[in-house]
Protein backbone atom coordinates (compact mmCIF):
# COMPACT_ATOMS: atom_id res chain seq x y z
CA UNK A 1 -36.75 11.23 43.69
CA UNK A 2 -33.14 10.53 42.54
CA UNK A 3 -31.87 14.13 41.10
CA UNK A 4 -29.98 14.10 37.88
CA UNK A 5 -26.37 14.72 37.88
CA UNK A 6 -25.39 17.82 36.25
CA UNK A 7 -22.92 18.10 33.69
CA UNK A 8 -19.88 20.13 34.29
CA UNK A 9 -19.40 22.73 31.97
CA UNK A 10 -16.40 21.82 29.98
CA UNK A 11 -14.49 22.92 26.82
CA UNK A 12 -15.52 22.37 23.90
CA UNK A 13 -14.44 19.86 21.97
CA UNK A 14 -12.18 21.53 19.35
CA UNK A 15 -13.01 20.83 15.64
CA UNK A 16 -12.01 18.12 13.80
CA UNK A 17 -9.11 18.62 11.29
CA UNK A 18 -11.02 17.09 8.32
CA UNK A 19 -8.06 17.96 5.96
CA UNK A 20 -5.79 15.91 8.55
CA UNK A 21 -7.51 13.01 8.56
CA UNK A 22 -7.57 12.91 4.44
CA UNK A 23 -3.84 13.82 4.22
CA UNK A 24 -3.10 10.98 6.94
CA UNK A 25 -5.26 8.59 5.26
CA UNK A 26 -4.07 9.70 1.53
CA UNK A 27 -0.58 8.56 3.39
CA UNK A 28 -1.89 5.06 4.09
CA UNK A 29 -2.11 5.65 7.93
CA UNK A 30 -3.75 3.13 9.87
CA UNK A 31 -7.23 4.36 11.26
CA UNK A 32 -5.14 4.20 14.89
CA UNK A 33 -2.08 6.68 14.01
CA UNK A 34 -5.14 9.07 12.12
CA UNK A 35 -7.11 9.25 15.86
CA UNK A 36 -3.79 10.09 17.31
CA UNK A 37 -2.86 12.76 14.73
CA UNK A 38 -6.32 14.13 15.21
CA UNK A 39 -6.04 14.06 18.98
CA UNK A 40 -9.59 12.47 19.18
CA UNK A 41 -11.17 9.26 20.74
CA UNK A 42 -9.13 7.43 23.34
CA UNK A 43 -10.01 4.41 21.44
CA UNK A 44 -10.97 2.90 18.16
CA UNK A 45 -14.48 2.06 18.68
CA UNK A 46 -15.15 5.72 20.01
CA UNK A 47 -13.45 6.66 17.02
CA UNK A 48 -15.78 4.59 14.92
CA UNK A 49 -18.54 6.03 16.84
CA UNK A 50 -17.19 9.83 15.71
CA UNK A 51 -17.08 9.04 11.90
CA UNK A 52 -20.83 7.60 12.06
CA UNK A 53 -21.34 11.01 13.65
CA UNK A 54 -19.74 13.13 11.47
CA UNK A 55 -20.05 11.50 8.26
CA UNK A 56 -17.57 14.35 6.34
CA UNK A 57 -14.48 12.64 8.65
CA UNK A 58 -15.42 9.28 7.29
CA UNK A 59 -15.72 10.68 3.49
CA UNK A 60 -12.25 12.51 4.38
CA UNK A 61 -10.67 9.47 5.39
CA UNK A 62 -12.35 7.28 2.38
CA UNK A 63 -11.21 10.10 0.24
CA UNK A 64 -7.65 9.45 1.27
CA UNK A 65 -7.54 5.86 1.14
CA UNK A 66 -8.65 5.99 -2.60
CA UNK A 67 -6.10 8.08 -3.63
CA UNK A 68 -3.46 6.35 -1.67
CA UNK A 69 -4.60 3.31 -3.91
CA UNK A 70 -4.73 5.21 -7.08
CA UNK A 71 -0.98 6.39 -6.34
CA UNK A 72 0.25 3.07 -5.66
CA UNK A 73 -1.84 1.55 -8.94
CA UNK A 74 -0.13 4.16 -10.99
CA UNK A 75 3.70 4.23 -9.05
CA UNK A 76 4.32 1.15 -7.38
CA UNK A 77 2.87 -1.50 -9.26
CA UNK A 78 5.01 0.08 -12.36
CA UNK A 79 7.98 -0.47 -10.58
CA UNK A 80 7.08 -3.84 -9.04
CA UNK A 81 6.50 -4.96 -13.22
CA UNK A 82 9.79 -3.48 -14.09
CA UNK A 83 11.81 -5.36 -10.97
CA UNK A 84 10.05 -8.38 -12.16
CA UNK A 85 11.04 -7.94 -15.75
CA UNK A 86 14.56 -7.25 -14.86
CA UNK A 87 14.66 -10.66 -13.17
CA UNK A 88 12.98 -12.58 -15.56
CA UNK A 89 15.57 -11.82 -18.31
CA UNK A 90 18.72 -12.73 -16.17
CA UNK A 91 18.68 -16.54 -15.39
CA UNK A 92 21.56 -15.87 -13.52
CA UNK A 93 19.77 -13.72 -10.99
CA UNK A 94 19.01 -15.58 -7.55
CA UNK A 95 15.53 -14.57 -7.32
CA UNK A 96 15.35 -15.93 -10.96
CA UNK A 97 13.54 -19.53 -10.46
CA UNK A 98 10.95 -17.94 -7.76
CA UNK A 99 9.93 -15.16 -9.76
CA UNK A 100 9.52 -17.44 -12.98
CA UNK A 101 6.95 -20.23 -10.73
CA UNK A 102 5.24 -16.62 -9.98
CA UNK A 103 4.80 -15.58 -13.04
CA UNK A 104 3.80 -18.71 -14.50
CA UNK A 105 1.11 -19.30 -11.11
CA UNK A 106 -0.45 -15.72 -11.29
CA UNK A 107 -1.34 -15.81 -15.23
CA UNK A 108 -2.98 -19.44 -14.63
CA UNK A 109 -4.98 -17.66 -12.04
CA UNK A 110 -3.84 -19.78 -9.31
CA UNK A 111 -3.58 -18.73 -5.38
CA UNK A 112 -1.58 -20.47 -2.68
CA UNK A 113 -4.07 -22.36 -0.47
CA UNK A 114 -1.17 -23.38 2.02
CA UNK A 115 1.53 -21.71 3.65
CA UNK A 116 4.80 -22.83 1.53
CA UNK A 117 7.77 -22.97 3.14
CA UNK A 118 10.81 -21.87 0.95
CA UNK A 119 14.59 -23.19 1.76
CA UNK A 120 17.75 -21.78 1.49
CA UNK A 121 18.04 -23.95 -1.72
CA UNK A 122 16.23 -21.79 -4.05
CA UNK A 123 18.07 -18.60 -2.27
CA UNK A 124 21.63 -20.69 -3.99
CA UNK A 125 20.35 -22.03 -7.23
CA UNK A 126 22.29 -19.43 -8.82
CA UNK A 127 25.14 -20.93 -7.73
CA UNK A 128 24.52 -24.29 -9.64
CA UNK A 129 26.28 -24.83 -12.86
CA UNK A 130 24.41 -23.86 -15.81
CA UNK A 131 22.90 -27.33 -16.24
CA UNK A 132 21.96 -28.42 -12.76
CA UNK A 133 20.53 -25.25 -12.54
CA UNK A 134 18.21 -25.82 -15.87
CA UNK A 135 17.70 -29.27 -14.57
CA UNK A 136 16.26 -28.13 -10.90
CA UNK A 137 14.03 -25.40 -12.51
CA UNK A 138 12.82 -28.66 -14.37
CA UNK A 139 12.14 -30.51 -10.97
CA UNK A 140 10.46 -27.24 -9.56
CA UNK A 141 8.45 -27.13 -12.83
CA UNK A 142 7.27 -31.02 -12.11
CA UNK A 143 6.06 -30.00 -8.50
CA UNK A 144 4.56 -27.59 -9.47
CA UNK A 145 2.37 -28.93 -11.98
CA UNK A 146 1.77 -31.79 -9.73
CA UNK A 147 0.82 -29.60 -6.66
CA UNK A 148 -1.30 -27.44 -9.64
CA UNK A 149 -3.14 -30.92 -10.47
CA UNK A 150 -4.13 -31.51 -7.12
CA UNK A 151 -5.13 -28.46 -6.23
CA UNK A 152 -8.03 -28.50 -9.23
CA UNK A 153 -8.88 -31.98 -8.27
CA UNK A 154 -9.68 -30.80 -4.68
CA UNK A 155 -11.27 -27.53 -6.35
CA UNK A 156 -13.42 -29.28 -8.38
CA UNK A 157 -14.22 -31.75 -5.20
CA UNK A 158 -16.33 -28.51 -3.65
């Protein structure tokens, strides 16, 4: 008969810092930097394993995150609107033509579907005379639509 090995007596795990973990999550922390600050699990599946065991870390940590998106709904996305605005009403502002195809794609509800590469041409329209400058936002405008056009056709394809 084989003989079971004995454990060795050991310390005792010390208690998990519940209020830790839901400050560090509440701070957007990544679930690898809140195992670190918590000093538990050498990796990240043991540290899964130890919020299925101990299901008040996981509600901590869920907590945290929730609040860390409430924050940024009521603080960031604020300012985000107001940058926006601020751009929006100065034509002359080099972020100008970008931010008005942005605009215009998110309240038609439309996504980009490919990776768009943007050149240094849009980063200089603002320093275009008046007119070119009306007349490329035109061009832009006419891609647009036309990439817009066949993206539905190939939407409606599916």
């Amino acid at each position: 008969m084989t003989e079971k090995k004995k454990k060795k007596p050991g310390p005792k795990p010390k208690p998990i810092d519940l209020e830790q973990a839901y400050k560090s999550a509440k701070e957007g922390k990544d679930l690898g930097t809140i195992q670190q600050e918590l000093g538990r699990a050498k990796n990240e599946s043991n540290f899964s394993n130890l919020q299925k065991k101990n299901p008040e870390l996981k509600q901590a940590i869920k907590r945290g995150r929730e609040e860390n998106i409430q924050e940024h709904v009521k603080q960031v996305i604020p300012m985000a609107q107001w940058a926006l605005k601020e751009i929006l009403s100065n034509p002359n502002h080099p972020g100008f033509t970008a931010a008005t195809l942005f605009v215009h794609k998110t309240q038609m509800g439309f996504r980009e579907t490919a990776k768009v590469e943007v050149s240094g041409e849009i980063q200089h329209i603002h320093q275009l005379s008046p007119e070119d400058r009306q007349k490329r936002i035109q061009e832009l405008k006419k891609e647009l639509t036309e990439a817009i056009d066949v993206e539905l056709v190939t939407d409606d394809a599916k």
